[in-house]
Protein backbone atom coordinates (compact mmCIF):
# COMPACT_ATOMS: atom_id res chain seq x y z
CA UNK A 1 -10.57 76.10 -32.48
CA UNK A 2 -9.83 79.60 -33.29
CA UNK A 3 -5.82 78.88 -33.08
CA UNK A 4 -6.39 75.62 -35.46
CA UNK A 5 -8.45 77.93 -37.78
CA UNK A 6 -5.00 80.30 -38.27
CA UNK A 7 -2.55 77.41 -38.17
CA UNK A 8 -4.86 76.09 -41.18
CA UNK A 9 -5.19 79.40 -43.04
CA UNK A 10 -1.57 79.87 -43.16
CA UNK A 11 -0.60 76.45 -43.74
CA UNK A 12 -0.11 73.72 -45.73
CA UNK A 13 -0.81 70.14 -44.49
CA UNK A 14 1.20 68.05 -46.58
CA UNK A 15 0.72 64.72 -45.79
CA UNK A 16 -3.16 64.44 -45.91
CA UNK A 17 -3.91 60.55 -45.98
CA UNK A 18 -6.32 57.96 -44.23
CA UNK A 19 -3.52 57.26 -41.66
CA UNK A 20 -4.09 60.61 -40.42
CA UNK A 21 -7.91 61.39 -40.53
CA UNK A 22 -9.18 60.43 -36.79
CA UNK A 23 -13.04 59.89 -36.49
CA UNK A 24 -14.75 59.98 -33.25
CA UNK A 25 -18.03 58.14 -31.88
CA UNK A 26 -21.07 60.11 -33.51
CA UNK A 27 -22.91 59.87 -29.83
CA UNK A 28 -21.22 59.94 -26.34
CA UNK A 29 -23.80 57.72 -25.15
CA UNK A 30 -21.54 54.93 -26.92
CA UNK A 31 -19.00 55.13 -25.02
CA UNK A 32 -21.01 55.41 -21.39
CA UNK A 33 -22.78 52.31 -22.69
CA UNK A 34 -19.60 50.56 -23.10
CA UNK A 35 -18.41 51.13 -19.75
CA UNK A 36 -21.32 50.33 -18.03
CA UNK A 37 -21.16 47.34 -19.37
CA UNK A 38 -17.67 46.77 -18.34
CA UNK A 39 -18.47 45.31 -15.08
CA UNK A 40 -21.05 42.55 -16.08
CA UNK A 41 -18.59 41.66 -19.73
CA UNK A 42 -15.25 42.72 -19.37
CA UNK A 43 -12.77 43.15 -21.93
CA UNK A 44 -10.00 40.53 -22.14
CA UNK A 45 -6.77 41.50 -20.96
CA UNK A 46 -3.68 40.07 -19.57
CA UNK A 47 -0.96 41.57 -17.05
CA UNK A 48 2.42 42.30 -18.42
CA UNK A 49 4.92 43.87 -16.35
CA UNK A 50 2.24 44.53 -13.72
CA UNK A 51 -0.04 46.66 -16.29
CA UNK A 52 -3.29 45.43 -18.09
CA UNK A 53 -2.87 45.38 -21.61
CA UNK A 54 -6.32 45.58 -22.88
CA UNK A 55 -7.42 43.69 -26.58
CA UNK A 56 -8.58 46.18 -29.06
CA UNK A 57 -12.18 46.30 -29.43
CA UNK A 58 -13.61 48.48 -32.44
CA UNK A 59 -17.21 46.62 -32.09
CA UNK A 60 -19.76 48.98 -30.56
CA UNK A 61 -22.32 48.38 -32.53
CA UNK A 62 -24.54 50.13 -34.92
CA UNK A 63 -24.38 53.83 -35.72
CA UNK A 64 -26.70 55.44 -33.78
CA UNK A 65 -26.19 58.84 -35.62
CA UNK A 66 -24.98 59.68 -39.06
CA UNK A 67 -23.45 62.64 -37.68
CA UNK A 68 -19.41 62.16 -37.85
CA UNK A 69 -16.90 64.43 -38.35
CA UNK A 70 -13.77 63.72 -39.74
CA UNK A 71 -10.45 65.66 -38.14
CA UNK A 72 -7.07 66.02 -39.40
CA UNK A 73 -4.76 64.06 -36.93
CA UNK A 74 -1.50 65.05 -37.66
CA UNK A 75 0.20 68.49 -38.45
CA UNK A 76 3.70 67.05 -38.13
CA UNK A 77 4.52 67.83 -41.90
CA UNK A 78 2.92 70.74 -42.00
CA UNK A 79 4.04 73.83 -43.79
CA UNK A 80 3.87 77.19 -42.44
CA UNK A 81 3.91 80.49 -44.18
CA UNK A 82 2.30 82.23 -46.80
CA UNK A 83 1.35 81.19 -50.34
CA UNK A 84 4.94 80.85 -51.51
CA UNK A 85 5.59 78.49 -54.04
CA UNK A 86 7.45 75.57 -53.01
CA UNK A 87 9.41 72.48 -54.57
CA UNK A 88 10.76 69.98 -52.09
CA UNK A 89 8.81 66.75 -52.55
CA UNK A 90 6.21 66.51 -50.02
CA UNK A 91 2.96 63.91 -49.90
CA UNK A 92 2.79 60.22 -49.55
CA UNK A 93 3.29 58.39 -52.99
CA UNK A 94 -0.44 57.40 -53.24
CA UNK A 95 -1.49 61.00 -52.66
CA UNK A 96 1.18 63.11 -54.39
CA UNK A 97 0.06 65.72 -56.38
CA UNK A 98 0.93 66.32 -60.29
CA UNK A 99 2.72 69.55 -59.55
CA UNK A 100 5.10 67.93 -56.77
CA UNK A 101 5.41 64.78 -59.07
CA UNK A 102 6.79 67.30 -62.18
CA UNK A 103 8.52 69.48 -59.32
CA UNK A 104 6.88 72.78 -60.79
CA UNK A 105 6.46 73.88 -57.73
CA UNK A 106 3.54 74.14 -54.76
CA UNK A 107 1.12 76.01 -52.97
CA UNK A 108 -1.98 75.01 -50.95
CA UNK A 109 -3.35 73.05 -53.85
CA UNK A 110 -1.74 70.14 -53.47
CA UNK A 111 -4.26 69.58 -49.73
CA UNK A 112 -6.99 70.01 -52.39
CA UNK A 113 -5.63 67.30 -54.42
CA UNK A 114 -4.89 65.30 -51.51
CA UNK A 115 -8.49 65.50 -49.89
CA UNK A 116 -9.69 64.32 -53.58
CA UNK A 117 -8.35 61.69 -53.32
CA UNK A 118 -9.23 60.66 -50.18
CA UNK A 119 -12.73 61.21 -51.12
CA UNK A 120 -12.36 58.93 -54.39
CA UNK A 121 -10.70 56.13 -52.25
CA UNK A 122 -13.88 56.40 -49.55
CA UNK A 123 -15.99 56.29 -52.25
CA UNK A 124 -14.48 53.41 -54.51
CA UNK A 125 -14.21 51.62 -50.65
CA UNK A 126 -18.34 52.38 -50.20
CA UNK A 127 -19.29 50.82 -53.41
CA UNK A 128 -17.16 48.02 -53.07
CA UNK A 129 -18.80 46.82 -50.11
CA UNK A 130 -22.25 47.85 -51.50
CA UNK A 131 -21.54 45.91 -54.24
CA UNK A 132 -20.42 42.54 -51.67
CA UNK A 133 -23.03 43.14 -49.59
């Protein structure tokens, strides 16, 4: 944690977007309680090759905490160094910020735009589905 903690303050992310946020199970429980039940309800799955290929299964229920913390998935675009501004375009089209857009030039800021974003799109997602619901 301490190593991601000084990648992060002396980096840029750059490509902050849903595609790379990761969330895990808020309880471990859920996932011992899925394979215990394994044995009684298997998944379906066919051979291929002589490997199981397994369906997807994203159904485990209800939340049984609200406790879930959202991690950053992928540094692959990441920037290193210090607070230099920069001007290569960076940042998926739905995300970019103004100051890449105008190519003035950017710093760390443009993460804070990006994580705005997000949190608008989360948001406008929530209250659609309140709203159908």
């Amino acid at each position: 944690m301490r190593v991601l903690t000084h990648i992060w303050a002396h980096s840029t992310v750059t490509d902050l977007k849903l595609d790379n946020i990761m969330v895990g199970f808020e309880d471990p429980s859920v996932l011992e309680d899925f394979s215990l039940a394994q044995p009684n309800s298997p998944m379906p799955r066919k051979i291929r090759d002589g490997r199981a290929v397994y369906l997807s299964h994203n159904d485990f229920g209800s939340l049984r905490s609200t406790y879930v913390l959202p991690k950053i998935a992928d540094f692959g675009l990441a920037q290193h160094g210090s607070n230099e501004v920069q001007r290569h375009p960076i940042q998926s089209d739905h995300y970019r910020a103004h100051e890449v857009i105008l190519g003035a030039g950017w710093t760390y800021s443009v993460d804070v735009w990006s994580l705005g974003v997000l949190v608008c799109l989360q948001f406008h997602i929530l209250c659609h589905v309140l709203i159908r619901s």
